[in-house]
N, C-alpha and C. Protein backbone atom coordinates (compact mmCIF):
# COMPACT_ATOMS: atom_id res chain seq x y z
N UNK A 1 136.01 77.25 105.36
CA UNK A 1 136.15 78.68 105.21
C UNK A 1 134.91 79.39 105.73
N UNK A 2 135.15 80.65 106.22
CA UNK A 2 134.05 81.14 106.89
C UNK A 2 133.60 82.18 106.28
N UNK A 3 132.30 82.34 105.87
CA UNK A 3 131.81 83.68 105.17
C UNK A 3 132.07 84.70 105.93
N UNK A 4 132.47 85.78 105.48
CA UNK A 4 132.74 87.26 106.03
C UNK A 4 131.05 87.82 105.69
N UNK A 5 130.44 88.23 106.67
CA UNK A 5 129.32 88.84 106.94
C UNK A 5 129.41 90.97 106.58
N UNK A 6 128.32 90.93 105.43
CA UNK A 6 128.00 92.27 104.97
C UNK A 6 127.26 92.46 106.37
N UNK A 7 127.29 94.18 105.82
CA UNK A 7 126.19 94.82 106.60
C UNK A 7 125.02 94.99 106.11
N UNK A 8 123.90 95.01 107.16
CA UNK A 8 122.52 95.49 105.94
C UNK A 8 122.82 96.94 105.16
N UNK A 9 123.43 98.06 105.39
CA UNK A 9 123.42 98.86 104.40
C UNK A 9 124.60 99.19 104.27
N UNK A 10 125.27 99.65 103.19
CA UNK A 10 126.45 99.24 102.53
C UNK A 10 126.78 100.28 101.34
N UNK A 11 127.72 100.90 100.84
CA UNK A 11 127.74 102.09 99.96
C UNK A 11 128.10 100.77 98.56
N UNK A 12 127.79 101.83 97.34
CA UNK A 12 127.38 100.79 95.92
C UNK A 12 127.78 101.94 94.95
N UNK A 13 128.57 101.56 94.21
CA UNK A 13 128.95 102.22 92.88
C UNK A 13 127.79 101.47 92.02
N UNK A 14 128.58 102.19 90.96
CA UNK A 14 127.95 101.55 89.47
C UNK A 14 128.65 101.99 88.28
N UNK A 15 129.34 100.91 87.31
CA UNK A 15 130.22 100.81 86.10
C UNK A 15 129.47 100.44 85.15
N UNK A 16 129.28 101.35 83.91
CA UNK A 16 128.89 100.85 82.71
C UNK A 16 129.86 100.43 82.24
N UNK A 17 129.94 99.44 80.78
CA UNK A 17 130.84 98.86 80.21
C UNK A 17 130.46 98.17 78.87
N UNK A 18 131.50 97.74 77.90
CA UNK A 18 130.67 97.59 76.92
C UNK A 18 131.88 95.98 76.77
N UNK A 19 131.27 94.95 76.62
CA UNK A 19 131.95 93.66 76.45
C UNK A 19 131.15 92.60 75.07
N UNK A 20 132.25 92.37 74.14
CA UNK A 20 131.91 91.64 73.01
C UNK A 20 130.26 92.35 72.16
N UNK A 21 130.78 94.09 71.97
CA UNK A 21 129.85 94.57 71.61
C UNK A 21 128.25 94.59 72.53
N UNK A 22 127.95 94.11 73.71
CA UNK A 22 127.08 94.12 74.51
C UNK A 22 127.11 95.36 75.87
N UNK A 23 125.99 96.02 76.20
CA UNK A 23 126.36 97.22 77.00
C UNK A 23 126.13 96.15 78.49
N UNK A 24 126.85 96.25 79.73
CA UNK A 24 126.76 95.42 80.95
C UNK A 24 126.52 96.53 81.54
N UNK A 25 126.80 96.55 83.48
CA UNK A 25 126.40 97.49 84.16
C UNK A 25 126.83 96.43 85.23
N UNK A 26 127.92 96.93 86.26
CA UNK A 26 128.36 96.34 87.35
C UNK A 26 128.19 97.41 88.49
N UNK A 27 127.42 96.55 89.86
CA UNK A 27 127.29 97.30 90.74
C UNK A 27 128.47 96.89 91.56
N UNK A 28 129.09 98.00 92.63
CA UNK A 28 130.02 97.38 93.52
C UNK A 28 129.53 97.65 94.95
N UNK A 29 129.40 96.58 95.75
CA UNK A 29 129.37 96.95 97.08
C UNK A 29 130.66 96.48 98.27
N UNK A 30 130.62 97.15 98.96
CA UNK A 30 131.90 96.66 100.06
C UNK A 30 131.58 96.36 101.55
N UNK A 31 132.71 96.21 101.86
CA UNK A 31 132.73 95.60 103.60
C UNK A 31 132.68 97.36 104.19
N UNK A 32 132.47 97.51 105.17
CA UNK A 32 132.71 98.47 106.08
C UNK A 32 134.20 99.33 105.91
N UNK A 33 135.21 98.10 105.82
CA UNK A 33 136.33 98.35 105.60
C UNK A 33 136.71 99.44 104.59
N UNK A 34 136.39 99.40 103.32
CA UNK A 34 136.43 99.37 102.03
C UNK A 34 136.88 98.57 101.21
N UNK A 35 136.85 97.61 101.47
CA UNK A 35 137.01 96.45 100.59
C UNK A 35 136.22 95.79 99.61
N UNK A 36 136.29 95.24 98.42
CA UNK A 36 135.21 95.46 97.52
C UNK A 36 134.57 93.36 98.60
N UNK A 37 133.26 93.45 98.80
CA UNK A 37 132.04 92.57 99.24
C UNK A 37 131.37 91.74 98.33
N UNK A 38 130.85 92.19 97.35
CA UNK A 38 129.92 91.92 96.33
C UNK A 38 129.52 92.96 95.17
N UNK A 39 129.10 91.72 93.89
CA UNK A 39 128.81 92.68 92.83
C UNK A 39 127.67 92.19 92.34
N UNK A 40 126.90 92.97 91.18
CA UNK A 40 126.03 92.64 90.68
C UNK A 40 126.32 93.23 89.01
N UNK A 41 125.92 92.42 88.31
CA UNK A 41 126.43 92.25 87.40
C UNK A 41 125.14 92.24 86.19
N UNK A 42 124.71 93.08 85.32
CA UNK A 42 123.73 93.29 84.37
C UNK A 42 124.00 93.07 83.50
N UNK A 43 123.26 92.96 82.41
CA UNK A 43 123.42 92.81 81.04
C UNK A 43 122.22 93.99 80.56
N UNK A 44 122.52 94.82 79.69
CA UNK A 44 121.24 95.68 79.12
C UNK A 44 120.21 95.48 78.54
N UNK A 45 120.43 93.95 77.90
CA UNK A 45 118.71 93.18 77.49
C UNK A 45 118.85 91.94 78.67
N UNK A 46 117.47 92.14 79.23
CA UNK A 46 117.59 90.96 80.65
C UNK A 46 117.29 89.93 79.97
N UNK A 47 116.30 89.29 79.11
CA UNK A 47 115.84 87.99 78.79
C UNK A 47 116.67 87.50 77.71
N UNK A 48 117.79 87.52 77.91
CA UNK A 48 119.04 86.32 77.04
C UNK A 48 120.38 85.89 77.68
N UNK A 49 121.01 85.19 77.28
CA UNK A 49 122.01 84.25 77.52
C UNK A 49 122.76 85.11 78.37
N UNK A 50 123.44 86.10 77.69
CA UNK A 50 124.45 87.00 78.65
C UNK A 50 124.21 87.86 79.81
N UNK A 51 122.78 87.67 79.78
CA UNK A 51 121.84 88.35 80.86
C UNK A 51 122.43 87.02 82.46
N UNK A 52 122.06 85.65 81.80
CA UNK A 52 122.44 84.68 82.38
C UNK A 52 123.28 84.76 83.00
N UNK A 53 124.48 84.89 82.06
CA UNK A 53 125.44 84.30 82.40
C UNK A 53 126.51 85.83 83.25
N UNK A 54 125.96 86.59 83.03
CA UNK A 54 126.38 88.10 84.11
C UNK A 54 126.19 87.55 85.17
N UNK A 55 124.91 87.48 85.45
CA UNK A 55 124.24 87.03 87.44
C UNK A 55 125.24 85.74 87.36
N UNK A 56 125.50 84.63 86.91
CA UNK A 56 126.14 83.88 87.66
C UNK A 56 127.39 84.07 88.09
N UNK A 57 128.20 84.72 86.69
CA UNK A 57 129.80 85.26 87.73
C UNK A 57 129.58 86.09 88.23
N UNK A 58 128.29 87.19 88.71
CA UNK A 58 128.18 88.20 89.80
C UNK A 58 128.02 87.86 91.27
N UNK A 59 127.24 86.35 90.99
CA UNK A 59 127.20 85.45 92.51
C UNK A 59 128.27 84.86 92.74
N UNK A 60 129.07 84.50 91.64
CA UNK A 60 130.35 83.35 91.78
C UNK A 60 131.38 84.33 92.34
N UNK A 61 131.74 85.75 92.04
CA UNK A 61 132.83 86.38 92.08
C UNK A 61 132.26 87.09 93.77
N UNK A 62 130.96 87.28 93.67
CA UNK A 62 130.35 87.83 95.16
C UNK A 62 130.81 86.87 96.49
N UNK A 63 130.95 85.62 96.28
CA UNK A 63 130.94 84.48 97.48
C UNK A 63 132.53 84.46 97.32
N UNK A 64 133.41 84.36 96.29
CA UNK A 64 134.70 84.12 96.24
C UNK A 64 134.99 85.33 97.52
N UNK A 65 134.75 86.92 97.25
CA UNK A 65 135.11 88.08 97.70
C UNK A 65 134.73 87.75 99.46
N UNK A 66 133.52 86.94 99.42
CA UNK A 66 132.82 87.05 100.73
C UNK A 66 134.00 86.05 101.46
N UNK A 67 134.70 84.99 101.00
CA UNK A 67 135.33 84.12 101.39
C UNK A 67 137.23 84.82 101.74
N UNK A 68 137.25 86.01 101.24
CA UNK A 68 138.50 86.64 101.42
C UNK A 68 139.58 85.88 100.36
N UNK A 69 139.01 85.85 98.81
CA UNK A 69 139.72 85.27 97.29
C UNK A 69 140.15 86.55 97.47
N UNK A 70 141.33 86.97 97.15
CA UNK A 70 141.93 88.33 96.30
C UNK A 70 141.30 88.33 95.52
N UNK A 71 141.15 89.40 94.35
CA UNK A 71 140.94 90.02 92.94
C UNK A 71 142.39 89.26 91.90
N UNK A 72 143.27 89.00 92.31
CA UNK A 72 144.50 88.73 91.89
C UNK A 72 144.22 87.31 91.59
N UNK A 73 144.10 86.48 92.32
CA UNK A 73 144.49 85.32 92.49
C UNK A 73 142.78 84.44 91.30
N UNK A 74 142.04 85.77 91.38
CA UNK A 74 140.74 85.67 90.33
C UNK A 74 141.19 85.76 89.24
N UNK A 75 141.87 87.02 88.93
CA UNK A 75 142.21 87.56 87.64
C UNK A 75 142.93 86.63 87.18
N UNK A 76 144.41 85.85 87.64
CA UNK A 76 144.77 85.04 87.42
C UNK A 76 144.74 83.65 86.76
N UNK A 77 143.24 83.39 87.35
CA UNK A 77 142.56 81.90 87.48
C UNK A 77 141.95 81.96 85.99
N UNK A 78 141.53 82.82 85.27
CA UNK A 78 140.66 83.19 83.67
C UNK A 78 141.71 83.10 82.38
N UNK A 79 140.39 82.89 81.52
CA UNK A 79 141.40 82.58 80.04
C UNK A 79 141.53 84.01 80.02
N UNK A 80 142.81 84.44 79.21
CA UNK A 80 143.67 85.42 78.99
C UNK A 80 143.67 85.25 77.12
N UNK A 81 143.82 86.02 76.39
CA UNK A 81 144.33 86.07 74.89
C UNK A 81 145.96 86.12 75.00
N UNK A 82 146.13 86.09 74.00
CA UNK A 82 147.59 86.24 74.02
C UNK A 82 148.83 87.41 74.29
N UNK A 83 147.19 88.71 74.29
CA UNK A 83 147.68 90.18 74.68
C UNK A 83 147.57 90.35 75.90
N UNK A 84 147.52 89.16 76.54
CA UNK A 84 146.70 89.34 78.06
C UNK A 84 145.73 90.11 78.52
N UNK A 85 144.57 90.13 77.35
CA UNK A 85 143.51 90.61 77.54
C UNK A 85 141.98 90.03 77.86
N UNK A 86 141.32 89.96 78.56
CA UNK A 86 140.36 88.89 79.28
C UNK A 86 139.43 87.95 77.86
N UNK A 87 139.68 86.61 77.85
CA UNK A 87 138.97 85.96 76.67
C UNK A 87 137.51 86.19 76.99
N UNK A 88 136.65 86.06 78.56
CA UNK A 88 135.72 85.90 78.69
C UNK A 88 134.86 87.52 79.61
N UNK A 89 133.72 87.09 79.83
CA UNK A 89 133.05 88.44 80.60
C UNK A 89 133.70 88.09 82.33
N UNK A 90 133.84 87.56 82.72
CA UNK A 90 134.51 86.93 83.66
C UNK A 90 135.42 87.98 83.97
N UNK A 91 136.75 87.58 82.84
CA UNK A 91 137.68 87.99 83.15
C UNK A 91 137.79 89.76 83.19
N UNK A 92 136.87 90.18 82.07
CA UNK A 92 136.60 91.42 82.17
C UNK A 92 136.16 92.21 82.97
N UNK A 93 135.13 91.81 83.53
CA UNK A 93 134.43 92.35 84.71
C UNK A 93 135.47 92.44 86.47
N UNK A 94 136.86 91.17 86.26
CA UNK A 94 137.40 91.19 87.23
C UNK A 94 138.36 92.66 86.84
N UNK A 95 138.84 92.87 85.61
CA UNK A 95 140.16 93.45 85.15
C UNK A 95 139.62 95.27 85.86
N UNK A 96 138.04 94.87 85.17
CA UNK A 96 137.27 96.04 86.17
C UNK A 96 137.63 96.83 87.44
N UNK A 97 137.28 95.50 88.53
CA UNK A 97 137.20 95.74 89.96
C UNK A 97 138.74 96.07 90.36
N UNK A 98 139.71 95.56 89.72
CA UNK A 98 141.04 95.28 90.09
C UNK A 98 141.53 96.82 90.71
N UNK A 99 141.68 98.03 90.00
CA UNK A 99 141.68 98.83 90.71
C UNK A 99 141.33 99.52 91.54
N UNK A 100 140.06 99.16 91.83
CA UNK A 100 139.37 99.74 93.09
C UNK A 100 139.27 98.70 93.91
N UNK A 101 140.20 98.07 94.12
CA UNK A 101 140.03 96.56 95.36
C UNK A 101 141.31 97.50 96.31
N UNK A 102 141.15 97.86 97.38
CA UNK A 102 142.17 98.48 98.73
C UNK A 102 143.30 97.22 98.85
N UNK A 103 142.83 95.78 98.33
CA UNK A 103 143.99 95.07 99.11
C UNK A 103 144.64 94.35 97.61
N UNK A 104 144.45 95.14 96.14
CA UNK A 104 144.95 94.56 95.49
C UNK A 104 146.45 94.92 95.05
N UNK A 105 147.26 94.19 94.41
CA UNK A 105 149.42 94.29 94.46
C UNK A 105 149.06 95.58 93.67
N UNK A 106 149.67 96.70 94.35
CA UNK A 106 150.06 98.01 93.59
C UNK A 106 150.96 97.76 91.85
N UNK A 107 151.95 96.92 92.01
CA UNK A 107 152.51 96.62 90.97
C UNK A 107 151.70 96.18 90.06
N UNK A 108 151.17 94.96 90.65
CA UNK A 108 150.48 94.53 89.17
C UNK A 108 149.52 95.17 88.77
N UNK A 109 148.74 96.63 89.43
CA UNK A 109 148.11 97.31 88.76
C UNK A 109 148.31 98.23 87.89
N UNK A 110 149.75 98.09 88.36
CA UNK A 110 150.67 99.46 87.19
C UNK A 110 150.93 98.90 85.96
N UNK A 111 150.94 97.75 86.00
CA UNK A 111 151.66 96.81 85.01
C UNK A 111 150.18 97.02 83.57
């Protein structure tokens, strides 16, 4: 698979959010296209676990995106509750991006 190449400068949102009582902060950046590229992914106290474990699905979900993974086929792949609501920060942070992804199923965002 071939990495899809960013540009050096690149337009960037930013989502606050609040997951398992913890405040996060997701940046979004995209392709030229508008397609969502990469994220970055905070936690509001940096020196602990969930601080951790943000940056790694922010790199893991950044290289999936760079590789041309849907948002779908992500969202999919995560533990779910039984309300189909995201078990992990993972899944949350994808349920996030899902509507602002240009190439994600209109349906299943209505759903």
């Amino acid at each position: 698979m071939t990495r899809l190449r960013l540009s050096d400068r690149r337009s960037h949102e930013v989502i606050g959010f609040d997951f398992r009582g913890r405040a996060y902060s997701v940046g979004i950046g995209r392709f030229v296209d508008g397609r969502l590229a990469e994220i970055f992914l905070d936690a509001a106290k940096v020196a602990n676990d969930a601080a951790d474990d943000a940056r790694d699905i922010a790199v893991l979900v950044s290289i999936a995106l760079q590789h041309n993974t849907p948002i779908d086929a992500m969202r999919d792949a995560v533990t779910r509750l039984s309300d189909g609501s995201p078990a992990g920060l993972a899944g949350r942070v994808l349920d996030l991006l899902q509507p602002s992804a240009p190439n994600a199923d209109p349906e299943r965002a209505a759903r």
